[in-house]
PDB file of N, CA and C in Angstrom:
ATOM      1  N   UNK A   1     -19.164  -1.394   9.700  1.00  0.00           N
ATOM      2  CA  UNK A   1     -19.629  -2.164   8.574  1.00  0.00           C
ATOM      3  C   UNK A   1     -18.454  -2.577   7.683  1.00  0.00           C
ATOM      4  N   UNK A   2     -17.940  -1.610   7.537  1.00  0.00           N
ATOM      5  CA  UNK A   2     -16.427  -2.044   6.594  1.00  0.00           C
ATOM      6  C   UNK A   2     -15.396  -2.654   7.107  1.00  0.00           C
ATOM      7  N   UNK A   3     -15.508  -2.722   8.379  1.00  0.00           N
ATOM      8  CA  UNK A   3     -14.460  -3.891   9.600  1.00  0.00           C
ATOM      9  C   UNK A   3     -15.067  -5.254   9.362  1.00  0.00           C
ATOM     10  N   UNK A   4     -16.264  -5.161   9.123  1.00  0.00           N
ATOM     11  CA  UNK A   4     -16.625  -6.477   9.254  1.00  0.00           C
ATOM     12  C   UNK A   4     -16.631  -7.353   7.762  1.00  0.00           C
ATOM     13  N   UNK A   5     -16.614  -6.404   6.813  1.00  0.00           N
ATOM     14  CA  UNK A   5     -16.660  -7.159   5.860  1.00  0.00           C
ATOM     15  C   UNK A   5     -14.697  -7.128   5.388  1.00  0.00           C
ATOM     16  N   UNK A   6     -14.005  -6.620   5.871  1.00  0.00           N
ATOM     17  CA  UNK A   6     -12.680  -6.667   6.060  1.00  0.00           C
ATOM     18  C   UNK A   6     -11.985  -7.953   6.649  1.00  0.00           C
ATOM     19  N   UNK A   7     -12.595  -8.065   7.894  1.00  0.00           N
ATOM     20  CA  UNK A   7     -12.517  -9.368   8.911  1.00  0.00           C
ATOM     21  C   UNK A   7     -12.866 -10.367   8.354  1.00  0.00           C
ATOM     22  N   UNK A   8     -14.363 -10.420   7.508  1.00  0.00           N
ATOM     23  CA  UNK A   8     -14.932 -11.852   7.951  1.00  0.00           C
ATOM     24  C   UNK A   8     -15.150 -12.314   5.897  1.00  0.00           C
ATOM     25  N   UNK A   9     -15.109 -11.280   5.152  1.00  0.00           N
ATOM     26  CA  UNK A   9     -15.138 -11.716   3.394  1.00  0.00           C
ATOM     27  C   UNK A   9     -14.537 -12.889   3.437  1.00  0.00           C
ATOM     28  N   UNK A  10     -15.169 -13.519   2.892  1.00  0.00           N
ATOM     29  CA  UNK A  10     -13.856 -15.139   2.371  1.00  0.00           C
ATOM     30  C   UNK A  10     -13.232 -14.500   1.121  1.00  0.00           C
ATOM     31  N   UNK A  11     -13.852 -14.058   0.463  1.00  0.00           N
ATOM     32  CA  UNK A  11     -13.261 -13.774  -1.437  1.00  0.00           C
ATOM     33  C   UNK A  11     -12.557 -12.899  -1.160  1.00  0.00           C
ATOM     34  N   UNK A  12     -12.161 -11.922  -0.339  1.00  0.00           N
ATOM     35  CA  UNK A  12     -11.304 -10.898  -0.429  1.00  0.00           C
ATOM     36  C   UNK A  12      -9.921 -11.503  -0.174  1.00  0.00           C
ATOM     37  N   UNK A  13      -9.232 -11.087  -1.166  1.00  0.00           N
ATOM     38  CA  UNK A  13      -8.006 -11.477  -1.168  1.00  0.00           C
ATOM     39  C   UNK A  13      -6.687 -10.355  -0.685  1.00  0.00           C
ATOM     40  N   UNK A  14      -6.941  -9.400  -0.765  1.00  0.00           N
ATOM     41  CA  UNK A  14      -6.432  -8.504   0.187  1.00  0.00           C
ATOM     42  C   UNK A  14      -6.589  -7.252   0.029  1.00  0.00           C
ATOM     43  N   UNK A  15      -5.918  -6.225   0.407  1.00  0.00           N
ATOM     44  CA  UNK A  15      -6.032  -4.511  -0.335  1.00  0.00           C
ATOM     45  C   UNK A  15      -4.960  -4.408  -0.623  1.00  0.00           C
ATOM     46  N   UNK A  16      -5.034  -2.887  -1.478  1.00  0.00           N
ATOM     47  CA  UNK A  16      -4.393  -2.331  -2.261  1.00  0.00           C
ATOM     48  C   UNK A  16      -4.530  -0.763  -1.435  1.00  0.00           C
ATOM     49  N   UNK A  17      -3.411  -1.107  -0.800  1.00  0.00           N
ATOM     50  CA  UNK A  17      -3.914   0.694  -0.184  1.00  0.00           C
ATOM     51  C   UNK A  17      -3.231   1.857  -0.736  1.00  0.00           C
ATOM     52  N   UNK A  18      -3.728   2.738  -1.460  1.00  0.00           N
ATOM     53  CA  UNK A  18      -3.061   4.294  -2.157  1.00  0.00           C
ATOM     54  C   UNK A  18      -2.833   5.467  -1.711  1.00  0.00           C
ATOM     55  N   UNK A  19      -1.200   5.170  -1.332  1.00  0.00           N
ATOM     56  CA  UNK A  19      -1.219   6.671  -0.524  1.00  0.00           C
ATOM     57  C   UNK A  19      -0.729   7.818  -1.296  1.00  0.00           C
ATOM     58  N   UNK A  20      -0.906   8.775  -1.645  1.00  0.00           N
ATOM     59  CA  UNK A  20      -0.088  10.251  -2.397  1.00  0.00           C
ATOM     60  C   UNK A  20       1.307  10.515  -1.476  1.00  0.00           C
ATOM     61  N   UNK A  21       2.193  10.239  -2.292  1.00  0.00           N
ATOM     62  CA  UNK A  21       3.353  10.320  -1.299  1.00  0.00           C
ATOM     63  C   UNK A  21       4.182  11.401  -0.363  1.00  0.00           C
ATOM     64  N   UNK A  22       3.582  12.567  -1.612  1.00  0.00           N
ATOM     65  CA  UNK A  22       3.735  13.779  -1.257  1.00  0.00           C
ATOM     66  C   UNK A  22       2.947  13.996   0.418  1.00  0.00           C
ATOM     67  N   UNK A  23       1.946  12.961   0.704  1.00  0.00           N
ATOM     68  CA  UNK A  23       1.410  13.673   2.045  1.00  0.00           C
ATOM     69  C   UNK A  23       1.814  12.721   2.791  1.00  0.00           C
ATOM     70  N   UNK A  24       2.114  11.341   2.575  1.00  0.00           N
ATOM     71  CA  UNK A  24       2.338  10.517   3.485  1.00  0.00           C
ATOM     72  C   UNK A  24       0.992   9.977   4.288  1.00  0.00           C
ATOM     73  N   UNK A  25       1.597   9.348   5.343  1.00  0.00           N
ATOM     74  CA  UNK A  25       0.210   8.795   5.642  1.00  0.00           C
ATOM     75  C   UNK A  25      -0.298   9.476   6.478  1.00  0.00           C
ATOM     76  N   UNK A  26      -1.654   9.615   6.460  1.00  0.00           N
ATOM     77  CA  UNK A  26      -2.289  10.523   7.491  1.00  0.00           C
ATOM     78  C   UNK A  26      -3.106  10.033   8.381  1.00  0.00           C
ATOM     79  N   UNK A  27      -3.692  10.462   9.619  1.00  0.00           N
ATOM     80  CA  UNK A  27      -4.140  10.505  10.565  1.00  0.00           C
ATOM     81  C   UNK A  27      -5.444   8.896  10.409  1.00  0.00           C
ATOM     82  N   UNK A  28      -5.656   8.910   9.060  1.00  0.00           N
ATOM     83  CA  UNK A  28      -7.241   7.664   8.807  1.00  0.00           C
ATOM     84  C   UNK A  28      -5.816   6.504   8.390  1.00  0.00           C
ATOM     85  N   UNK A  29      -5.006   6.916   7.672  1.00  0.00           N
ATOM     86  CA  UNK A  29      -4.350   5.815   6.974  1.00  0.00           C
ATOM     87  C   UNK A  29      -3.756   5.048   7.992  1.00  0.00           C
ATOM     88  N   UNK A  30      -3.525   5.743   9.293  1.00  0.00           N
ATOM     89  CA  UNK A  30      -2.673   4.664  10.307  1.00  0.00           C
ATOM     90  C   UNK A  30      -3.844   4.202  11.026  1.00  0.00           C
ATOM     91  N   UNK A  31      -5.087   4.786  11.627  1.00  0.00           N
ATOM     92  CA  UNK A  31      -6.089   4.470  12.130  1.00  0.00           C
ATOM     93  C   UNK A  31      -5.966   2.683  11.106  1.00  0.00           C
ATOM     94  N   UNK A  32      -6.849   2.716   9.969  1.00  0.00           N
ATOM     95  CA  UNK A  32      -6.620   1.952   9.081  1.00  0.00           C
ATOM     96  C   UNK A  32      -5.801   0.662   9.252  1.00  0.00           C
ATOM     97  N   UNK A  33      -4.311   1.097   9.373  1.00  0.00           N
ATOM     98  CA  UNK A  33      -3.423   0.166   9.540  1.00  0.00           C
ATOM     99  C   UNK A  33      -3.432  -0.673  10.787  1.00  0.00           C
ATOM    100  N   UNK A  34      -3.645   0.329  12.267  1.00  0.00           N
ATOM    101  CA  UNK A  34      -4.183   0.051  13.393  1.00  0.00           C
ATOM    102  C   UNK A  34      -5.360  -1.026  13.440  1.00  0.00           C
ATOM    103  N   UNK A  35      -5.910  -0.777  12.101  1.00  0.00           N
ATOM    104  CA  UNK A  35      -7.333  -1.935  12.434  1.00  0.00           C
ATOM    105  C   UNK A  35      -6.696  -3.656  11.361  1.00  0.00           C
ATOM    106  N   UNK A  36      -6.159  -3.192  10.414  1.00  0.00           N
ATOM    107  CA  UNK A  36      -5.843  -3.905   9.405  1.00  0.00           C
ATOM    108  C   UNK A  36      -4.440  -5.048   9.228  1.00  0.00           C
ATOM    109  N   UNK A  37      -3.735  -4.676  10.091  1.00  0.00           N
ATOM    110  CA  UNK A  37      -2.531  -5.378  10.027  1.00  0.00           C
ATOM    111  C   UNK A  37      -2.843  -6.287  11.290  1.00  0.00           C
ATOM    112  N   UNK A  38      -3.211  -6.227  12.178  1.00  0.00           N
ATOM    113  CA  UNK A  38      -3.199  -7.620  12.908  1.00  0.00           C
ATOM    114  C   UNK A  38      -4.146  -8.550  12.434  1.00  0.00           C
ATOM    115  N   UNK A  39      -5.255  -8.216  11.338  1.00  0.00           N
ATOM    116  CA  UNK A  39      -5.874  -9.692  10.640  1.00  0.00           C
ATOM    117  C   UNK A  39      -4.654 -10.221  10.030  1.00  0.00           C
ATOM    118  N   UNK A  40      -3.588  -9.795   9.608  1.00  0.00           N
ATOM    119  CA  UNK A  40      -2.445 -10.609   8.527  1.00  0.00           C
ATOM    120  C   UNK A  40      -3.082 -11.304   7.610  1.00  0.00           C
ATOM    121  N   UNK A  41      -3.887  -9.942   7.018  1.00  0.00           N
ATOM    122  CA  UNK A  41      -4.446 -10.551   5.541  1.00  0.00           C
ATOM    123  C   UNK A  41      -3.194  -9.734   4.373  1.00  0.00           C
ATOM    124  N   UNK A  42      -2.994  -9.913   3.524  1.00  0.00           N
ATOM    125  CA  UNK A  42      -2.182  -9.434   2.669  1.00  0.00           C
ATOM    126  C   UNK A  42      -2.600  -7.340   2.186  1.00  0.00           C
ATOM    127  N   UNK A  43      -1.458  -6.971   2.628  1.00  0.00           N
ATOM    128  CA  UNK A  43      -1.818  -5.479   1.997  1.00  0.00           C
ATOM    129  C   UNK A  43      -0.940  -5.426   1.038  1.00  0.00           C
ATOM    130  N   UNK A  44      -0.614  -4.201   0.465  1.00  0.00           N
ATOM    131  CA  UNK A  44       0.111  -3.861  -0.647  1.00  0.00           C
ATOM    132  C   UNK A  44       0.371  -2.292  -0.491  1.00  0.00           C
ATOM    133  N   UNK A  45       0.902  -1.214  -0.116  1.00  0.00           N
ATOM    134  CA  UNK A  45       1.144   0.134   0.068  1.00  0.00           C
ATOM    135  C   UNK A  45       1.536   0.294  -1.359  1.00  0.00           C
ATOM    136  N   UNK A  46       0.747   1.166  -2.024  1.00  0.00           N
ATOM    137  CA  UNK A  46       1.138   1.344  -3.503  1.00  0.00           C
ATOM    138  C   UNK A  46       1.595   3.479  -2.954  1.00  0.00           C
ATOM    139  N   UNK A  47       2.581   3.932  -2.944  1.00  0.00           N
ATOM    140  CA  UNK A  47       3.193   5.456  -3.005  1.00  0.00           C
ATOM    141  C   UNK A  47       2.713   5.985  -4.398  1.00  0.00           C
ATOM    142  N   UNK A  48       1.467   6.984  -4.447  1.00  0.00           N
ATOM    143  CA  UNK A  48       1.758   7.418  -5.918  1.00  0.00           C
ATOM    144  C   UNK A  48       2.234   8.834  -5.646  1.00  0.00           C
ATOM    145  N   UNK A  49       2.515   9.197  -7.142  1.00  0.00           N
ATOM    146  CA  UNK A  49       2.637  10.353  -7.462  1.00  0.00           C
ATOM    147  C   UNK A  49       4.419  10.470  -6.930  1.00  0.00           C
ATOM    148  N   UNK A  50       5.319   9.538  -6.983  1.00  0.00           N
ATOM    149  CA  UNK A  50       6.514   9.485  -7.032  1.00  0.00           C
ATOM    150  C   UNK A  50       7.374  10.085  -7.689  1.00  0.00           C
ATOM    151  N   UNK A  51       6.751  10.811  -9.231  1.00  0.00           N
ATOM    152  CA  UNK A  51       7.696  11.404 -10.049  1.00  0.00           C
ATOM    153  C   UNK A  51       7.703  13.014  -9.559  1.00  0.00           C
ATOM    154  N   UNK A  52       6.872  13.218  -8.256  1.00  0.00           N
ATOM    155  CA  UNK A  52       6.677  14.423  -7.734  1.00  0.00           C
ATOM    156  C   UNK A  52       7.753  14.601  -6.962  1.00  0.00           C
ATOM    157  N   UNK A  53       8.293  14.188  -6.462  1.00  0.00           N
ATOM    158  CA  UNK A  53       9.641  14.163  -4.894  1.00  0.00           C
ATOM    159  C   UNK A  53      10.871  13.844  -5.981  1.00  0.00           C
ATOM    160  N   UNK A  54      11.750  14.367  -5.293  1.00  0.00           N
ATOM    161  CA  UNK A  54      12.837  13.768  -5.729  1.00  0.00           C
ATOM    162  C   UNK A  54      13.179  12.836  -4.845  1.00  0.00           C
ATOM    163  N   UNK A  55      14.457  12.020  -5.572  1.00  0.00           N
ATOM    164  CA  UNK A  55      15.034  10.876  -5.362  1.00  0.00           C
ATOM    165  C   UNK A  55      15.060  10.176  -3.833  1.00  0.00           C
ATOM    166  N   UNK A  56      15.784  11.144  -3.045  1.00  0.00           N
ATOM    167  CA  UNK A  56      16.309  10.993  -2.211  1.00  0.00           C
ATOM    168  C   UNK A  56      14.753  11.057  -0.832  1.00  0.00           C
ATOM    169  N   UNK A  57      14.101  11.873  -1.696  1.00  0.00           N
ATOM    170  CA  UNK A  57      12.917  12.003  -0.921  1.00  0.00           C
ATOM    171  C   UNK A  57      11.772  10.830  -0.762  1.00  0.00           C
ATOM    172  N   UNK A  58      11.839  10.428  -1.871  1.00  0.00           N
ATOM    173  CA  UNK A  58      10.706   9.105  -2.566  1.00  0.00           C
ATOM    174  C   UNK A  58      11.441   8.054  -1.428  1.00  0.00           C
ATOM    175  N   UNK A  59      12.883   7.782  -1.323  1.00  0.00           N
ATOM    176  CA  UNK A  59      13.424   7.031  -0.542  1.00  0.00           C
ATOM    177  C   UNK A  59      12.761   7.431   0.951  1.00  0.00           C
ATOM    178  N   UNK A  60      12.938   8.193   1.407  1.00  0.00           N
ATOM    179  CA  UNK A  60      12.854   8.695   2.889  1.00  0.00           C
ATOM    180  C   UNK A  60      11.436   8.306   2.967  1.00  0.00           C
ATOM    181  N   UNK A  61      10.295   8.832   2.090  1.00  0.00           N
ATOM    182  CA  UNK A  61       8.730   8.136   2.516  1.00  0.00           C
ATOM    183  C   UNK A  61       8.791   6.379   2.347  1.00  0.00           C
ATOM    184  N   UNK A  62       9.673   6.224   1.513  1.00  0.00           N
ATOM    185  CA  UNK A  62       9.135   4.770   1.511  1.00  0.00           C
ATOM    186  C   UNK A  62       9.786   4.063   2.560  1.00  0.00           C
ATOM    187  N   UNK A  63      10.671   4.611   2.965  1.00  0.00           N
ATOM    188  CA  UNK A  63      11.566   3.916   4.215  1.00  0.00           C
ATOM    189  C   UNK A  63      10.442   3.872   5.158  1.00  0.00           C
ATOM    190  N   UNK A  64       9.995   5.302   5.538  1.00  0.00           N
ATOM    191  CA  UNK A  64       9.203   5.202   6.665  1.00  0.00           C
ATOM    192  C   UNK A  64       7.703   4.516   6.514  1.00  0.00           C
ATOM    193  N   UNK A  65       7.503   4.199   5.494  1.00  0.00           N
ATOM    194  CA  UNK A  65       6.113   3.588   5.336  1.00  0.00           C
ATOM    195  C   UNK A  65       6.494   1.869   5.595  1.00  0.00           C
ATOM    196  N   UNK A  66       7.493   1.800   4.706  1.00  0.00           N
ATOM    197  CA  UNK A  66       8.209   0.090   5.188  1.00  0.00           C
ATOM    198  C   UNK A  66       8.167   0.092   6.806  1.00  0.00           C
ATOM    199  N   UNK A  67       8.973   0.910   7.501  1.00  0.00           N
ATOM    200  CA  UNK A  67       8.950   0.748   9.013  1.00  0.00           C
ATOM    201  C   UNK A  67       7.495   0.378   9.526  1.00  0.00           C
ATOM    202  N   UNK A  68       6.850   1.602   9.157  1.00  0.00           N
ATOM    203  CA  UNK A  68       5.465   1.122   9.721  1.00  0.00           C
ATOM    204  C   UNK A  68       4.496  -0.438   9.941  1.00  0.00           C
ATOM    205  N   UNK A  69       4.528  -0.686   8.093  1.00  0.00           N
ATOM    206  CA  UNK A  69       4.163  -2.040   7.950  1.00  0.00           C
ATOM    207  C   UNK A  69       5.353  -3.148   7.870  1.00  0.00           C
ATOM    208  N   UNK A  70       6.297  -2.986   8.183  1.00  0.00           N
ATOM    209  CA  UNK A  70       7.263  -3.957   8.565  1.00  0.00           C
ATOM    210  C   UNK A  70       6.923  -4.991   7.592  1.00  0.00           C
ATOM    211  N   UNK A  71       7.068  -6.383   7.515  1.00  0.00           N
ATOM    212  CA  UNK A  71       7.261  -7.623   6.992  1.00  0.00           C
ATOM    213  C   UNK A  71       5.994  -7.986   6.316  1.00  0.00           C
ATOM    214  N   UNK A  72       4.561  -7.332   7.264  1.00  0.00           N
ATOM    215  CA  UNK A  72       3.278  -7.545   7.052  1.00  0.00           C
ATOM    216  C   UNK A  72       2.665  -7.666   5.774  1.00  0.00           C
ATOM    217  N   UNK A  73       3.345  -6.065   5.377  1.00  0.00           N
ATOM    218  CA  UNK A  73       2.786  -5.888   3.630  1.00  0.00           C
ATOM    219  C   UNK A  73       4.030  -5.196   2.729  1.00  0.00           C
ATOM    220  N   UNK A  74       3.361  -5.264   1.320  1.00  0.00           N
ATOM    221  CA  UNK A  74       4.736  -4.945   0.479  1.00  0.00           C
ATOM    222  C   UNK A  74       4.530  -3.009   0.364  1.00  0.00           C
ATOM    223  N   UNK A  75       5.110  -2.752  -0.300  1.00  0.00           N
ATOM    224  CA  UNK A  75       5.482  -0.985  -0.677  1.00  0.00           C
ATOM    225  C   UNK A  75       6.156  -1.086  -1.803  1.00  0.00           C
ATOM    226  N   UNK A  76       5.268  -0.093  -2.538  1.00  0.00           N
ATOM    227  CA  UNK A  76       6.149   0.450  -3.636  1.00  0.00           C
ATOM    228  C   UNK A  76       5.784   1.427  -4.497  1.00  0.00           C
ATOM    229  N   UNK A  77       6.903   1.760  -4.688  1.00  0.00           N
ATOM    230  CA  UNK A  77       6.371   3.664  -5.722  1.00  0.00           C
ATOM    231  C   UNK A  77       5.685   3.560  -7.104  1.00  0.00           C
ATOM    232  N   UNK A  78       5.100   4.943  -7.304  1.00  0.00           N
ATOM    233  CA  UNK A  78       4.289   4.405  -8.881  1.00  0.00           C
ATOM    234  C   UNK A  78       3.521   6.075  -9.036  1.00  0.00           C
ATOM    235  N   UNK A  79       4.213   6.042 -10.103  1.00  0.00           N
ATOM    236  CA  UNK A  79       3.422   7.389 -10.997  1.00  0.00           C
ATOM    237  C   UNK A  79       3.270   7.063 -12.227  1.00  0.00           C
ATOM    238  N   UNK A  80       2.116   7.404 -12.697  1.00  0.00           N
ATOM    239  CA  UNK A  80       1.012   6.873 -13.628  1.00  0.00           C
ATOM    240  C   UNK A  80       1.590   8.053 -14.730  1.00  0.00           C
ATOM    241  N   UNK A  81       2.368   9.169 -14.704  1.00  0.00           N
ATOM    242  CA  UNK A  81       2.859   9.921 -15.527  1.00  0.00           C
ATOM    243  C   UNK A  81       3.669  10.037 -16.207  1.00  0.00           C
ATOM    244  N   UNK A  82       4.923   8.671 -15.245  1.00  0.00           N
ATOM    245  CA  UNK A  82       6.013   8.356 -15.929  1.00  0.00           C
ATOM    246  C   UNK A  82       5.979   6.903 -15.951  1.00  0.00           C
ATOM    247  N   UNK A  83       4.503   6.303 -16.046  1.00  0.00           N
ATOM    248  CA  UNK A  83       4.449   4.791 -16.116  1.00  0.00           C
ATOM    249  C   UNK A  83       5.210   3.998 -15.813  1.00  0.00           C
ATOM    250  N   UNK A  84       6.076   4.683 -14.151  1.00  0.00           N
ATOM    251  CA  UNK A  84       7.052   3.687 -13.408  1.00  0.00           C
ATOM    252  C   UNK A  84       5.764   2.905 -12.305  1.00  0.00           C
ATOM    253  N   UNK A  85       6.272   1.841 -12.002  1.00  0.00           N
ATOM    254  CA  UNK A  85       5.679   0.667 -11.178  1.00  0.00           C
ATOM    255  C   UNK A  85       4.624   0.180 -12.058  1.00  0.00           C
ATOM    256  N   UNK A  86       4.266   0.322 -12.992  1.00  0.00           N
ATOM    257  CA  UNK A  86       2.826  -0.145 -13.291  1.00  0.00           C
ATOM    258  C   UNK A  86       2.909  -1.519 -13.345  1.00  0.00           C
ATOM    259  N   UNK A  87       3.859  -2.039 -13.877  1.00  0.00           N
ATOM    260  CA  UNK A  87       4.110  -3.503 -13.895  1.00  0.00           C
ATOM    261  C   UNK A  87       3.983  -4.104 -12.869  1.00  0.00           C
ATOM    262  N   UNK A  88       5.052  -3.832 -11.274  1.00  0.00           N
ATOM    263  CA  UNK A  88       4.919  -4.071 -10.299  1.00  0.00           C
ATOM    264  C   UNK A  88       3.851  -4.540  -9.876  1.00  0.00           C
ATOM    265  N   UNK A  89       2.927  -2.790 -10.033  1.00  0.00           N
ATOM    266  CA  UNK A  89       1.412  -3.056  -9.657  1.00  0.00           C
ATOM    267  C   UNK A  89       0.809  -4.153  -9.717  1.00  0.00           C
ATOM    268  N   UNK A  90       0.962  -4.379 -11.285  1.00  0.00           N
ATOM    269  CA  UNK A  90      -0.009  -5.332 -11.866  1.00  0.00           C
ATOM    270  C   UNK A  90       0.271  -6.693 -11.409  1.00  0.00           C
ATOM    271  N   UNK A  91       1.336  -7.029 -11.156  1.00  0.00           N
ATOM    272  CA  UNK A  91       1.946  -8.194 -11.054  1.00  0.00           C
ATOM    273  C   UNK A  91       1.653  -8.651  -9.570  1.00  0.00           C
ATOM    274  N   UNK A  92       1.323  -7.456  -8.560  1.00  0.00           N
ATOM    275  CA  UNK A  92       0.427  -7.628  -7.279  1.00  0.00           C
ATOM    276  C   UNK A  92      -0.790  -7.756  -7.062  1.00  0.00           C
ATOM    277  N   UNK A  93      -1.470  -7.382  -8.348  1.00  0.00           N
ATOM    278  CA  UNK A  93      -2.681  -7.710  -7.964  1.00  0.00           C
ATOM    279  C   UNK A  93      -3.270  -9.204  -8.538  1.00  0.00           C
ATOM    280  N   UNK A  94      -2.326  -9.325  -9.690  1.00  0.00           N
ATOM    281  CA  UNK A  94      -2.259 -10.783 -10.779  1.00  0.00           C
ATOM    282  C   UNK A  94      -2.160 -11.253  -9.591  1.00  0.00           C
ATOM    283  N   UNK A  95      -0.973 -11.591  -8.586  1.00  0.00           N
ATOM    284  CA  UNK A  95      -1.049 -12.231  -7.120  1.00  0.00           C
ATOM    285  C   UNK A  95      -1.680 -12.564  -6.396  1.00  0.00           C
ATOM    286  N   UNK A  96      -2.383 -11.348  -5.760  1.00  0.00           N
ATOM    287  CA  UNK A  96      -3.619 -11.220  -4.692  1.00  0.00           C
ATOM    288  C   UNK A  96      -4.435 -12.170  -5.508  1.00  0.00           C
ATOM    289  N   UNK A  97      -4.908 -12.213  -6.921  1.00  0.00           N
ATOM    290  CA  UNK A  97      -5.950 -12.619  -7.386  1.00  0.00           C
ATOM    291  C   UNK A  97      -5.822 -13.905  -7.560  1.00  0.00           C
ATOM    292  N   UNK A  98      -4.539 -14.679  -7.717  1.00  0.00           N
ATOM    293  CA  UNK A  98      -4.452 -16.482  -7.633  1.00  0.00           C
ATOM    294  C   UNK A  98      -3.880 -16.730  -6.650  1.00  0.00           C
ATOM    295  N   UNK A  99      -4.234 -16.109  -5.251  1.00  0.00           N
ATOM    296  CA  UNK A  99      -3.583 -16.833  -4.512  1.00  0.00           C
ATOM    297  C   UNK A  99      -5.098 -17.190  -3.167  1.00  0.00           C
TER     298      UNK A  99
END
């Protein structure tokens, strides 16, 4: 039911998918991607909870989440605690929403 309204919505303009970075993606989130990236509708990988990892670490998940979705969709970090990315955010979904 949710494939189909994924596939076939006209108004949907894309997702916003939220992963906790600390776990990375798991076992539904690539299933997910498996179903979702060959429509080449627009995603967005939003990493939260970034102010949890350190530096070097936040790098290493987002590297490997970029690999995954390659060119397809964007990535980017965001913790709501240290009100980093929120702008970003917003400025992706302001996107998704006039385009």
């Amino acid at each position: 039911m949710i494939s189909e309204y994924l596939k076939y919505r006209q108004t949907l303009k894309g997702v916003i998918l939220i992963i906790d970075i600390r776990r990375g993606l798991m076992e539904l989130d690539h299933a997910f991607l498996d179903f979702y990236l060959p429509l080449n509708k627009p995603l967005h990988v939003l990493l939260t909870k970034s102010d949890k990892l350190k530096k070097q670490a936040c790098k290493k998940s987002f590297d490997s989440v970029q690999s995954i979705v390659g060119s397809v969709a964007s990535v980017q970090l965001f913790s709501s605690l240290k009100k980093s990315g929120a702008e970003e955010a917003k400025a992706k979904i302001l996107e998704l929403l006039e385009s």
